[in-house]
PDB file of N, CA and C in Angstrom:
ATOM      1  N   UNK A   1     -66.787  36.390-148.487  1.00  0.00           N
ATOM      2  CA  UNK A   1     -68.099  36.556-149.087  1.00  0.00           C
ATOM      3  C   UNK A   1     -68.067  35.987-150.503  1.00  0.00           C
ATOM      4  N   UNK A   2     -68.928  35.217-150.812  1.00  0.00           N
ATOM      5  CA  UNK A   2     -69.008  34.703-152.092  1.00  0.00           C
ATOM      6  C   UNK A   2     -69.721  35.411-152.954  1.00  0.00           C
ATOM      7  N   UNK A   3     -69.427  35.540-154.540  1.00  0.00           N
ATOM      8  CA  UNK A   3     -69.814  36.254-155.657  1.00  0.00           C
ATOM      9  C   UNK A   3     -70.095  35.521-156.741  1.00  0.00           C
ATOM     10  N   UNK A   4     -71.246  36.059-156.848  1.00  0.00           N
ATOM     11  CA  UNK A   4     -72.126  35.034-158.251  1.00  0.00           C
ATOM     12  C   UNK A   4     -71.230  34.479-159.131  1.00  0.00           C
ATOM     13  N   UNK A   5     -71.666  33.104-159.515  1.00  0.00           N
ATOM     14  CA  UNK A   5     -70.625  32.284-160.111  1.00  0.00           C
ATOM     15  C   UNK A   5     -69.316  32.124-159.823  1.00  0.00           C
ATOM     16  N   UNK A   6     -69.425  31.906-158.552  1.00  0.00           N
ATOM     17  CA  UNK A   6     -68.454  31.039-157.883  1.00  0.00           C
ATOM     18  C   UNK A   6     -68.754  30.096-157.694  1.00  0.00           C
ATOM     19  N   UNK A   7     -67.552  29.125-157.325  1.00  0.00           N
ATOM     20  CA  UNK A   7     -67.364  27.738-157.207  1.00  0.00           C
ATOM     21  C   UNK A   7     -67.044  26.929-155.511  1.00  0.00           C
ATOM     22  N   UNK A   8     -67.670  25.860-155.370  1.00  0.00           N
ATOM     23  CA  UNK A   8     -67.470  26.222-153.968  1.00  0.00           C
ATOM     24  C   UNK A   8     -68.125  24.125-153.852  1.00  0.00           C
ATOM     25  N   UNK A   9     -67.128  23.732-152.937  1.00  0.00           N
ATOM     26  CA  UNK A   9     -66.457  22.619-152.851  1.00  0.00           C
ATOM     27  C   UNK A   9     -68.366  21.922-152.488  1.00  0.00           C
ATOM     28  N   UNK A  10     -68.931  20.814-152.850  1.00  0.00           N
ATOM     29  CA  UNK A  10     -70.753  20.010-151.633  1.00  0.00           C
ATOM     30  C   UNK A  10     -70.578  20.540-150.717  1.00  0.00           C
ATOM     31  N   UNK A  11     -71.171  21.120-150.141  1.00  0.00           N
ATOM     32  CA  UNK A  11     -71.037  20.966-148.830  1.00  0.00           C
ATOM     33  C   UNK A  11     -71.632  19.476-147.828  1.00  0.00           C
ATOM     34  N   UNK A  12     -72.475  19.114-148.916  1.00  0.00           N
ATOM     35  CA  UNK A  12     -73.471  17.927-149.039  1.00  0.00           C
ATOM     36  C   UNK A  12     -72.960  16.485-149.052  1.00  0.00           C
ATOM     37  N   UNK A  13     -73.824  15.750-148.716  1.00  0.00           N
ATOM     38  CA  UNK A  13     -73.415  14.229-148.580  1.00  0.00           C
ATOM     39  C   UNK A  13     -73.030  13.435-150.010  1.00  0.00           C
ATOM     40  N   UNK A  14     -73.699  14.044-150.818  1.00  0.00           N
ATOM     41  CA  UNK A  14     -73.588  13.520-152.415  1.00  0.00           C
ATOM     42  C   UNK A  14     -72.161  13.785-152.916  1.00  0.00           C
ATOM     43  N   UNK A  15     -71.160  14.134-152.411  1.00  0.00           N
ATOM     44  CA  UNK A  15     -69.941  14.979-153.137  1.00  0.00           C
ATOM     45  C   UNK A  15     -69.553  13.949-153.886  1.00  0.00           C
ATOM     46  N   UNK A  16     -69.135  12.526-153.934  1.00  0.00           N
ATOM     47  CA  UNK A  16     -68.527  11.813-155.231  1.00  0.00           C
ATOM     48  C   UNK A  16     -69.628  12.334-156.545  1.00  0.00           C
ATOM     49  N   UNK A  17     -70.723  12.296-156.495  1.00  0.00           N
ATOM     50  CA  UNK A  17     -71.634  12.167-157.562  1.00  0.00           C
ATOM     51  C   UNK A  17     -71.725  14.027-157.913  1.00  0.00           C
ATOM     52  N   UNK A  18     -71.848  14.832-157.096  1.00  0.00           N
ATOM     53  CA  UNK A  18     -71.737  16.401-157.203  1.00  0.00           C
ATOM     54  C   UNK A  18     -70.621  17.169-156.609  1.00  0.00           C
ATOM     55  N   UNK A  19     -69.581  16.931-156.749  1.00  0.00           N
ATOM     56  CA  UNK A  19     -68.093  17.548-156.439  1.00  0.00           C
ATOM     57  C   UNK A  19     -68.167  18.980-155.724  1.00  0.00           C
ATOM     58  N   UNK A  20     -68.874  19.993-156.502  1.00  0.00           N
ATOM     59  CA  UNK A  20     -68.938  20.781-156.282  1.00  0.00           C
ATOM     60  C   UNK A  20     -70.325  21.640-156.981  1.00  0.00           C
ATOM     61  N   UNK A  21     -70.552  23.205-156.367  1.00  0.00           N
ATOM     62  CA  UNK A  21     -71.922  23.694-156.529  1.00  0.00           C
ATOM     63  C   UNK A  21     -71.364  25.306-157.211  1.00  0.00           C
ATOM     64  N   UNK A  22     -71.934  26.107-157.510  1.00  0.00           N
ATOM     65  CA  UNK A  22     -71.820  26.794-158.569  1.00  0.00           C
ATOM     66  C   UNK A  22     -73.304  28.113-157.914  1.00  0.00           C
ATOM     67  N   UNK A  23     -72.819  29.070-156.987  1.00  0.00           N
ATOM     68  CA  UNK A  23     -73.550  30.206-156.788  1.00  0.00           C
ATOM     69  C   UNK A  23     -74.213  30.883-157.663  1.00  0.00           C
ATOM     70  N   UNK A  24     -75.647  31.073-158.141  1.00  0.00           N
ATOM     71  CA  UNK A  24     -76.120  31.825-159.255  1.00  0.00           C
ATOM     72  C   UNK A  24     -76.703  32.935-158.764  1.00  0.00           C
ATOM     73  N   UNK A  25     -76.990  32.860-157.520  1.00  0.00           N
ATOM     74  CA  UNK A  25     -77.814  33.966-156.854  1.00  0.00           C
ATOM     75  C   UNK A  25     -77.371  35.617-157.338  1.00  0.00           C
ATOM     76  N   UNK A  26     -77.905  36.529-157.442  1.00  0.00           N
ATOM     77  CA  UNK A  26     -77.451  37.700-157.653  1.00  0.00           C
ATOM     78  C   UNK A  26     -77.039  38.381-156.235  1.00  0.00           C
ATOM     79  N   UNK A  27     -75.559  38.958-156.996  1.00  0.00           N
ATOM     80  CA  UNK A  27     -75.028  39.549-155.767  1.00  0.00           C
ATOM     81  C   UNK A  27     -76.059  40.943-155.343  1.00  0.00           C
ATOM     82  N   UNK A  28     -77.030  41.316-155.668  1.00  0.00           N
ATOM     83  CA  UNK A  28     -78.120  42.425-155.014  1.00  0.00           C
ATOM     84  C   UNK A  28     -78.856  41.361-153.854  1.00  0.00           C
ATOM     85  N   UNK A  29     -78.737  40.076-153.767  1.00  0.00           N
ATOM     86  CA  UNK A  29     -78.807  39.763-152.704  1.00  0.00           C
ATOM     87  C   UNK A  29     -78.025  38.929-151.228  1.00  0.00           C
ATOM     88  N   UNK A  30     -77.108  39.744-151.780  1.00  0.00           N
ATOM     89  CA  UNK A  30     -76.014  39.077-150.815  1.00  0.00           C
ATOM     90  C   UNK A  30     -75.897  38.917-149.355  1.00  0.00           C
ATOM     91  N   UNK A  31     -76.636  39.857-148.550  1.00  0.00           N
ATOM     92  CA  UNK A  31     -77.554  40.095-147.432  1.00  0.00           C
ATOM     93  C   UNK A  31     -78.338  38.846-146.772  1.00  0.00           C
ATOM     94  N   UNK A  32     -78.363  38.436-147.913  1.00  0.00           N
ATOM     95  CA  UNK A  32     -79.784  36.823-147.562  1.00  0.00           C
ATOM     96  C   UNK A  32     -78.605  36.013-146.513  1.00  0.00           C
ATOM     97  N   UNK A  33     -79.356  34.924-145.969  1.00  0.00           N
ATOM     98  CA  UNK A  33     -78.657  34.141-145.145  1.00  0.00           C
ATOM     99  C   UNK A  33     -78.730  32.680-146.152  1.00  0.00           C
ATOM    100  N   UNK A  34     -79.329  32.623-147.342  1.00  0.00           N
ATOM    101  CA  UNK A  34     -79.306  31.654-147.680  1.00  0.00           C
ATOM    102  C   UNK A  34     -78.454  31.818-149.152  1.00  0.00           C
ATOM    103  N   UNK A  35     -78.106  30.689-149.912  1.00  0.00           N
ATOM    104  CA  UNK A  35     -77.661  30.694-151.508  1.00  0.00           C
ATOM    105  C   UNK A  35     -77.938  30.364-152.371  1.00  0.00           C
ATOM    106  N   UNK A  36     -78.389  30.658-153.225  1.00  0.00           N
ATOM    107  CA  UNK A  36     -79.130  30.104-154.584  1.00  0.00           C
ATOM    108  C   UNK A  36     -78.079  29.253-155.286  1.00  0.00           C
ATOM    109  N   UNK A  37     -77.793  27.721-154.979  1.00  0.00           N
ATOM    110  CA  UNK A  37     -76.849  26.695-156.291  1.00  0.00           C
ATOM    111  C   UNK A  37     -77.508  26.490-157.067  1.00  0.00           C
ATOM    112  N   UNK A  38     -76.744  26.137-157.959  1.00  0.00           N
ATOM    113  CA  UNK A  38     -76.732  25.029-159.030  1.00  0.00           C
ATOM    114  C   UNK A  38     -75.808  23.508-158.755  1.00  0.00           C
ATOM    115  N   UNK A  39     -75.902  22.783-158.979  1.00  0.00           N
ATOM    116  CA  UNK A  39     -75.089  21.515-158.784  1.00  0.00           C
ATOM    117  C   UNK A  39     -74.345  21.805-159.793  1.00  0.00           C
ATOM    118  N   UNK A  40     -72.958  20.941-159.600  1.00  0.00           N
ATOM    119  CA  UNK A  40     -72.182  20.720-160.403  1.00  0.00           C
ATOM    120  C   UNK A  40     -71.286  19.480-160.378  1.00  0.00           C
ATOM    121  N   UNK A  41     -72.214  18.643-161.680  1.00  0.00           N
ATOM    122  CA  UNK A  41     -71.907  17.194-161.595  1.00  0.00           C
ATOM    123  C   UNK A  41     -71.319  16.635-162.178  1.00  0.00           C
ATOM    124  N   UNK A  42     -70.572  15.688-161.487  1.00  0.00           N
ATOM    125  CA  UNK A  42     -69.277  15.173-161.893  1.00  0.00           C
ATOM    126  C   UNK A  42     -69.950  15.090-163.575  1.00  0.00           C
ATOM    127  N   UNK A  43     -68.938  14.297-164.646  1.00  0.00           N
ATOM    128  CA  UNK A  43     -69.650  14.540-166.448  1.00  0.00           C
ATOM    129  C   UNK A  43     -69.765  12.969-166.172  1.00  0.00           C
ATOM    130  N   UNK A  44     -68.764  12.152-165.734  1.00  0.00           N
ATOM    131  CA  UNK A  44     -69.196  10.502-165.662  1.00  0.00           C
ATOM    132  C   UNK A  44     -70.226  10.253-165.301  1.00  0.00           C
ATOM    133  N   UNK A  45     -70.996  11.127-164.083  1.00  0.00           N
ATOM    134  CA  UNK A  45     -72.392  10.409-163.678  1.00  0.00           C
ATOM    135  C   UNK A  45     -73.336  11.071-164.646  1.00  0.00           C
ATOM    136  N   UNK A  46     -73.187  12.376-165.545  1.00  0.00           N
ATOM    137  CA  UNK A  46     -74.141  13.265-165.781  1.00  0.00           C
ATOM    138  C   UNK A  46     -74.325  12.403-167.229  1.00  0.00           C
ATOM    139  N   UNK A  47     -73.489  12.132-168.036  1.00  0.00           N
ATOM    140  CA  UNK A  47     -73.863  11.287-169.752  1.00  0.00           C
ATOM    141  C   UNK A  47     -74.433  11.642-170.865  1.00  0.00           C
ATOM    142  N   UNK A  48     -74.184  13.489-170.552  1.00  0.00           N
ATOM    143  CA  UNK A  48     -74.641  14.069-171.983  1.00  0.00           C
ATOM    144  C   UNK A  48     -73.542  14.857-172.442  1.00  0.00           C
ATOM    145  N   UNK A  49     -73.794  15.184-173.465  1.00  0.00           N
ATOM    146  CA  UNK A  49     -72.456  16.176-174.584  1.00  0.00           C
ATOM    147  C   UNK A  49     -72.693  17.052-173.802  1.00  0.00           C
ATOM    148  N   UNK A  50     -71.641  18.338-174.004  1.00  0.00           N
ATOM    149  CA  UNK A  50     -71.935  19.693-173.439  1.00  0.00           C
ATOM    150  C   UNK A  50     -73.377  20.501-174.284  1.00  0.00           C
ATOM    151  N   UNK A  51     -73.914  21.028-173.884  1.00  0.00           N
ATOM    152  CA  UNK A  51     -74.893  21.537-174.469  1.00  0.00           C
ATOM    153  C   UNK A  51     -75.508  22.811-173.767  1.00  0.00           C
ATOM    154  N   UNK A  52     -76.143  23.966-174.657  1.00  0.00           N
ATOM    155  CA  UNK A  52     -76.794  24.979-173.905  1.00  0.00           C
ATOM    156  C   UNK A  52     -77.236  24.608-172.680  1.00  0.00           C
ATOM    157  N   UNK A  53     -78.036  23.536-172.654  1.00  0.00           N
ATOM    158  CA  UNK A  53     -78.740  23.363-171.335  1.00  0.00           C
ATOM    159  C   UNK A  53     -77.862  22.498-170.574  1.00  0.00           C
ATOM    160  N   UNK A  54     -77.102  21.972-170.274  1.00  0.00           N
ATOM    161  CA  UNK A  54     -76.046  21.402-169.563  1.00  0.00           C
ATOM    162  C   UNK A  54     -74.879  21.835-170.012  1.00  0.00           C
ATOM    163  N   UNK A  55     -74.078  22.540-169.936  1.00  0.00           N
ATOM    164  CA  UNK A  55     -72.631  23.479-170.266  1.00  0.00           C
ATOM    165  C   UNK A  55     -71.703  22.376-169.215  1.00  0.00           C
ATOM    166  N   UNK A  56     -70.732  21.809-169.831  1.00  0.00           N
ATOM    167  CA  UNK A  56     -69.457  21.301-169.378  1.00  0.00           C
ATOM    168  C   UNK A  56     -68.280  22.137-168.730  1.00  0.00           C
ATOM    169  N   UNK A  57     -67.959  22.244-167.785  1.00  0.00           N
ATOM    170  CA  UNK A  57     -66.705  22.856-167.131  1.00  0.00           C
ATOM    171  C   UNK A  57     -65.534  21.819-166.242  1.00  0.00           C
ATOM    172  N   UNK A  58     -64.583  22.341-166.271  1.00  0.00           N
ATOM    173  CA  UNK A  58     -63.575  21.611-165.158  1.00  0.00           C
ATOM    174  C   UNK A  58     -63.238  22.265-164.053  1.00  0.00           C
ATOM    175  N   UNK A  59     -63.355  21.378-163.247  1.00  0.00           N
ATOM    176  CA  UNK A  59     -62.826  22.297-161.914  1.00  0.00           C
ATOM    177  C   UNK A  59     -61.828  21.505-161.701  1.00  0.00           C
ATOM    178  N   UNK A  60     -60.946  21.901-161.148  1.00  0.00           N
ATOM    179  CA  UNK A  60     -59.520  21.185-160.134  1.00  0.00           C
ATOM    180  C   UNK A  60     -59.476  20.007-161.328  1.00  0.00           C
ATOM    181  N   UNK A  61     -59.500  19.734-162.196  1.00  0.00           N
ATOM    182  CA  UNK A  61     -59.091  18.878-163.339  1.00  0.00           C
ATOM    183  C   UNK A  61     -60.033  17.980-163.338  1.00  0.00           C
ATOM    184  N   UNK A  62     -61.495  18.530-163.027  1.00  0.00           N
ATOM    185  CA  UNK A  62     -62.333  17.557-163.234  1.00  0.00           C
ATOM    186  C   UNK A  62     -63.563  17.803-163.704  1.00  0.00           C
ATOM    187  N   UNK A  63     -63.437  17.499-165.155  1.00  0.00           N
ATOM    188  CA  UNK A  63     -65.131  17.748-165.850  1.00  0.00           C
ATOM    189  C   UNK A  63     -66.074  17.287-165.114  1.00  0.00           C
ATOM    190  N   UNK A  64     -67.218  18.759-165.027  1.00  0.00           N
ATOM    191  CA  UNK A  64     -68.474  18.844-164.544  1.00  0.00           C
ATOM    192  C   UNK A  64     -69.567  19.451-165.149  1.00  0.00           C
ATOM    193  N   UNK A  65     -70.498  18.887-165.086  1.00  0.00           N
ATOM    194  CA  UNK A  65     -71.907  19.247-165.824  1.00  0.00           C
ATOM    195  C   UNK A  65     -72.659  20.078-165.105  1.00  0.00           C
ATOM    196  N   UNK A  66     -73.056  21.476-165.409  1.00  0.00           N
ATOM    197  CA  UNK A  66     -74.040  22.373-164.560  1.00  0.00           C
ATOM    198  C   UNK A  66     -75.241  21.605-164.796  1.00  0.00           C
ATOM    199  N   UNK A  67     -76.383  21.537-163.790  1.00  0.00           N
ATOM    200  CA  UNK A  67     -77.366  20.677-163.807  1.00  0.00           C
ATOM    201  C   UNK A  67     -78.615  21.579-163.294  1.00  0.00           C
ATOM    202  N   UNK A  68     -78.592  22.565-164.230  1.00  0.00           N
ATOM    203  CA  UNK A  68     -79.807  23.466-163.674  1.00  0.00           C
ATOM    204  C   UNK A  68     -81.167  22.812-163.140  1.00  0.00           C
ATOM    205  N   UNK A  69     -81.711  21.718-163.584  1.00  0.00           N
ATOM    206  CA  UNK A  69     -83.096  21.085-162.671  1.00  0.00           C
ATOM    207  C   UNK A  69     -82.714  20.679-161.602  1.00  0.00           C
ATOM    208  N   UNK A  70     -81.574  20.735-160.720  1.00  0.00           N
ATOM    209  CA  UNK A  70     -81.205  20.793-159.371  1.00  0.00           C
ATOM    210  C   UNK A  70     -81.025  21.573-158.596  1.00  0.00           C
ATOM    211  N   UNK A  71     -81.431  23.295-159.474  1.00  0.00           N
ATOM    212  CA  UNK A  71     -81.415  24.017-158.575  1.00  0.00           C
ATOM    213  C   UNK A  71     -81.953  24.481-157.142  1.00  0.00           C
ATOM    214  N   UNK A  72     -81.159  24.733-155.961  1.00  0.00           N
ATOM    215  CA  UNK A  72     -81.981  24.719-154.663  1.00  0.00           C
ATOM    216  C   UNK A  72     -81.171  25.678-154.232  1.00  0.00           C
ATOM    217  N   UNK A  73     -81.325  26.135-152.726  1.00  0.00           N
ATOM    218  CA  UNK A  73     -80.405  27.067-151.948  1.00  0.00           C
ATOM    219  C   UNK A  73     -80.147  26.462-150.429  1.00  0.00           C
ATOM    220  N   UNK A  74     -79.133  26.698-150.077  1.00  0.00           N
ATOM    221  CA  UNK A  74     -78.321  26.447-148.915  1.00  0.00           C
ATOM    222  C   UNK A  74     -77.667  27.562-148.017  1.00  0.00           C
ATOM    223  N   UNK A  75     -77.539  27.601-146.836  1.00  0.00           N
ATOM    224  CA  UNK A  75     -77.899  28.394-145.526  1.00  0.00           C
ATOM    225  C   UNK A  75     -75.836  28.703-146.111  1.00  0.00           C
ATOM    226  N   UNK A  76     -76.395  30.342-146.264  1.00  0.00           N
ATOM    227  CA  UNK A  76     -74.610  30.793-146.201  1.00  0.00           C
ATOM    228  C   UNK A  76     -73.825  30.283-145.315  1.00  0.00           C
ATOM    229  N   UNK A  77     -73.591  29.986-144.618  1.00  0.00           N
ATOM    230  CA  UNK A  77     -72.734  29.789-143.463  1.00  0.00           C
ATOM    231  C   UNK A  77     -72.519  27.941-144.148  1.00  0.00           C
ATOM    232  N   UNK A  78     -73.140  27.471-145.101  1.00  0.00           N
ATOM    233  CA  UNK A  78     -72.624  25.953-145.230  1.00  0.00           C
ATOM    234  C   UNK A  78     -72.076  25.862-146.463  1.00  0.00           C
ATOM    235  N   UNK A  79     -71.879  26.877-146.638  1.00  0.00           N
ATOM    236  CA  UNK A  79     -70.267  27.115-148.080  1.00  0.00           C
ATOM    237  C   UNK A  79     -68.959  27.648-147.232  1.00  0.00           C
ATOM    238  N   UNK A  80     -68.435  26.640-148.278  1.00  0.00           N
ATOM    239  CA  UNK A  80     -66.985  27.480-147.701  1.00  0.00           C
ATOM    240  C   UNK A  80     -66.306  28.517-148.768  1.00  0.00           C
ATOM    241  N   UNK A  81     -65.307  28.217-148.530  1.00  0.00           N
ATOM    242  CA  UNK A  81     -64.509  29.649-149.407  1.00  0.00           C
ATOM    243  C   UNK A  81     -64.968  29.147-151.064  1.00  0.00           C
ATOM    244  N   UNK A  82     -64.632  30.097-152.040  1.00  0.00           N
ATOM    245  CA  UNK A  82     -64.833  29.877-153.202  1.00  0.00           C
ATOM    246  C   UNK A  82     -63.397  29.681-153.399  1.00  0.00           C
ATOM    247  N   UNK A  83     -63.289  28.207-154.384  1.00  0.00           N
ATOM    248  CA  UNK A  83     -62.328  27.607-155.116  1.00  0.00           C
ATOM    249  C   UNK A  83     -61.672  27.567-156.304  1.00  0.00           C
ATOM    250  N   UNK A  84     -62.775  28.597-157.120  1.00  0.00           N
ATOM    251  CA  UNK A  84     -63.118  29.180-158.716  1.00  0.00           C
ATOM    252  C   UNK A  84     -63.997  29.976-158.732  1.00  0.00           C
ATOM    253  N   UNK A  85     -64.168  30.496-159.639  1.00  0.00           N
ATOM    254  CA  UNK A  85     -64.776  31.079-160.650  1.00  0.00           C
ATOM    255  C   UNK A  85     -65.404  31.140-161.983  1.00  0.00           C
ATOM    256  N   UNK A  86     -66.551  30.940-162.179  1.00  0.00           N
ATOM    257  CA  UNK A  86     -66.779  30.762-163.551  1.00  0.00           C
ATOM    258  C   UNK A  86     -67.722  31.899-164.304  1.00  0.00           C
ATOM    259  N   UNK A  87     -67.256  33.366-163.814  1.00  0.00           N
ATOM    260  CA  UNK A  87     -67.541  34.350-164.348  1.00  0.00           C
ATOM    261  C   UNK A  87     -67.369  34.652-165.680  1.00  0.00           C
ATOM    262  N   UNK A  88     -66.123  33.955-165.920  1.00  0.00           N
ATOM    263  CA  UNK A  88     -65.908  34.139-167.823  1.00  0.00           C
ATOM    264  C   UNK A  88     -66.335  33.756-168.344  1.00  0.00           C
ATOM    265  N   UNK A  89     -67.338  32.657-167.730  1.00  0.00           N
ATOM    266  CA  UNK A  89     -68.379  31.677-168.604  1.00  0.00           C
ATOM    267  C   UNK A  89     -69.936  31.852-168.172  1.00  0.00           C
ATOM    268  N   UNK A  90     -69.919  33.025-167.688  1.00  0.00           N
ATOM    269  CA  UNK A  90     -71.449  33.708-167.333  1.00  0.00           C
ATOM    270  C   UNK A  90     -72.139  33.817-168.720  1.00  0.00           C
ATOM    271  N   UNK A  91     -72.359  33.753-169.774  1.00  0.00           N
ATOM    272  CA  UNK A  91     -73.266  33.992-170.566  1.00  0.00           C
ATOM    273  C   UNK A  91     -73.288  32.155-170.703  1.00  0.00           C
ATOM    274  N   UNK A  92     -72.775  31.265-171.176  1.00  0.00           N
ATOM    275  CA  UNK A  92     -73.218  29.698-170.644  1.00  0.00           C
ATOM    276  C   UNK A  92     -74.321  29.252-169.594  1.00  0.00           C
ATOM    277  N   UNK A  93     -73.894  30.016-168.499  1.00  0.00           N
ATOM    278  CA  UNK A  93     -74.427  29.788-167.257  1.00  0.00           C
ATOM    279  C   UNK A  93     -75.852  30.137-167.279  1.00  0.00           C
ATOM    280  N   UNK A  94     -75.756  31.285-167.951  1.00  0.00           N
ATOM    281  CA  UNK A  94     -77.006  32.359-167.892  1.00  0.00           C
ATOM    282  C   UNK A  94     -77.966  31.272-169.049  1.00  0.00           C
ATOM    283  N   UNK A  95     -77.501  31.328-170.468  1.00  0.00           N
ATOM    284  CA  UNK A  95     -78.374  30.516-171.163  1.00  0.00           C
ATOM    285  C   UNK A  95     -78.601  29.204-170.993  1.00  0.00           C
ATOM    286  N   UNK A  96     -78.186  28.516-170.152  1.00  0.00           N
ATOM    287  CA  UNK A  96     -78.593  27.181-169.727  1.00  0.00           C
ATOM    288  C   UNK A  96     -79.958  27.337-168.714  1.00  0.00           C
ATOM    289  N   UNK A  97     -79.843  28.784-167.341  1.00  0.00           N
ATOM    290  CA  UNK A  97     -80.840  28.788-166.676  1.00  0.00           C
ATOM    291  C   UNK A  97     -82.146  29.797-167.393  1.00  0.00           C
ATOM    292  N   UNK A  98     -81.748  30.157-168.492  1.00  0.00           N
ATOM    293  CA  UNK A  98     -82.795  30.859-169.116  1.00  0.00           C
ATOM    294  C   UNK A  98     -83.812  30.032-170.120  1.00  0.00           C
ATOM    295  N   UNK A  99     -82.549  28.670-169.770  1.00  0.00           N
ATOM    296  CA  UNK A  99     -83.648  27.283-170.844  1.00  0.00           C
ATOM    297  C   UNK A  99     -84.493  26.936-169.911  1.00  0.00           C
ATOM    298  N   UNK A 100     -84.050  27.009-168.724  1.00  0.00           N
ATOM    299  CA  UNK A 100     -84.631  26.312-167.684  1.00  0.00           C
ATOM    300  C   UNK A 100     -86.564  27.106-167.482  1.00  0.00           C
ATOM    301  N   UNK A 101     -85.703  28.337-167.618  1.00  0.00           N
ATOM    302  CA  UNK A 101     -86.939  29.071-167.082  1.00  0.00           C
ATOM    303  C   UNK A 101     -88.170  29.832-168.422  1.00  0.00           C
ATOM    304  N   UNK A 102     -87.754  29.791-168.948  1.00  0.00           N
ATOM    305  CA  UNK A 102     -87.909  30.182-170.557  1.00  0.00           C
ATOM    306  C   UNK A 102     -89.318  29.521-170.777  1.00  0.00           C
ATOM    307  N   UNK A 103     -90.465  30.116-171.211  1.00  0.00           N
ATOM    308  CA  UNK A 103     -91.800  29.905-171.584  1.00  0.00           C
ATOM    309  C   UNK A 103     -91.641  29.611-172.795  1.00  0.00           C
ATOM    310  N   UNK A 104     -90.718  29.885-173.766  1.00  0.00           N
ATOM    311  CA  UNK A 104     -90.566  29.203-175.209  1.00  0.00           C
ATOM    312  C   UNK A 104     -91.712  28.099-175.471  1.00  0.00           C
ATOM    313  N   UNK A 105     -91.223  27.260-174.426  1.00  0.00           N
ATOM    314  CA  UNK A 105     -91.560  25.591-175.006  1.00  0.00           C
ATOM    315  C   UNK A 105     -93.017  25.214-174.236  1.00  0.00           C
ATOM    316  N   UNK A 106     -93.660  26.081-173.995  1.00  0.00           N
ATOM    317  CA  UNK A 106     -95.098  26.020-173.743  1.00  0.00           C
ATOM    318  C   UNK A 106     -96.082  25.144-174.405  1.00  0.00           C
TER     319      UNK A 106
END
């Protein structure tokens, strides 16, 4: 069973360009049959500094850009095991999708 902010290999056709995806969904809905990602894109294709709204991480030795305007969800059963974790970096995670969603800039 996967747990928010985990890491978890495309399952998708894009994998050179998005390596891997990044669970945000809250575990109060873990029940669902589906998953709330985020992409997580390679930093060569992505071409910005790390920043609140794009936060830089490495997975398996390879810098990746969270890409919150890609967020979508995918049918549980088309993740596989989680590979990481990026729970220690939940407040990143959180203020990048709170830029996203954030009425601020109205």
């Amino acid at each position: 069973m996967s747990d928010q902010f985990d890491v978890h290999r495309n399952p998708g056709r894009s994998q050179r360009v998005i390596p891997f995806v990044l669970m945000v969904q809250s575990n109060r809905f873990r029940r669902s049959k589906r998953r709330v990602v985020v992409p997580l894109v390679a930093a060569e294709e992505f071409g910005v500094a790390d920043s609140d709204v794009g936060p830089h991480f490495v997975i398996d030795d390879r810098p990746v850009v969270l890409d919150s305007l890609q967020i979508t969800n995918v049918p549980r059963d088309a993740l596989g095991p989680a590979i990481a974790s990026l729970a220690p970096e939940d407040h990143r995670i959180i203020n990048a999708m709170d830029a996203l969603l954030s009425r601020a800039w109205r």
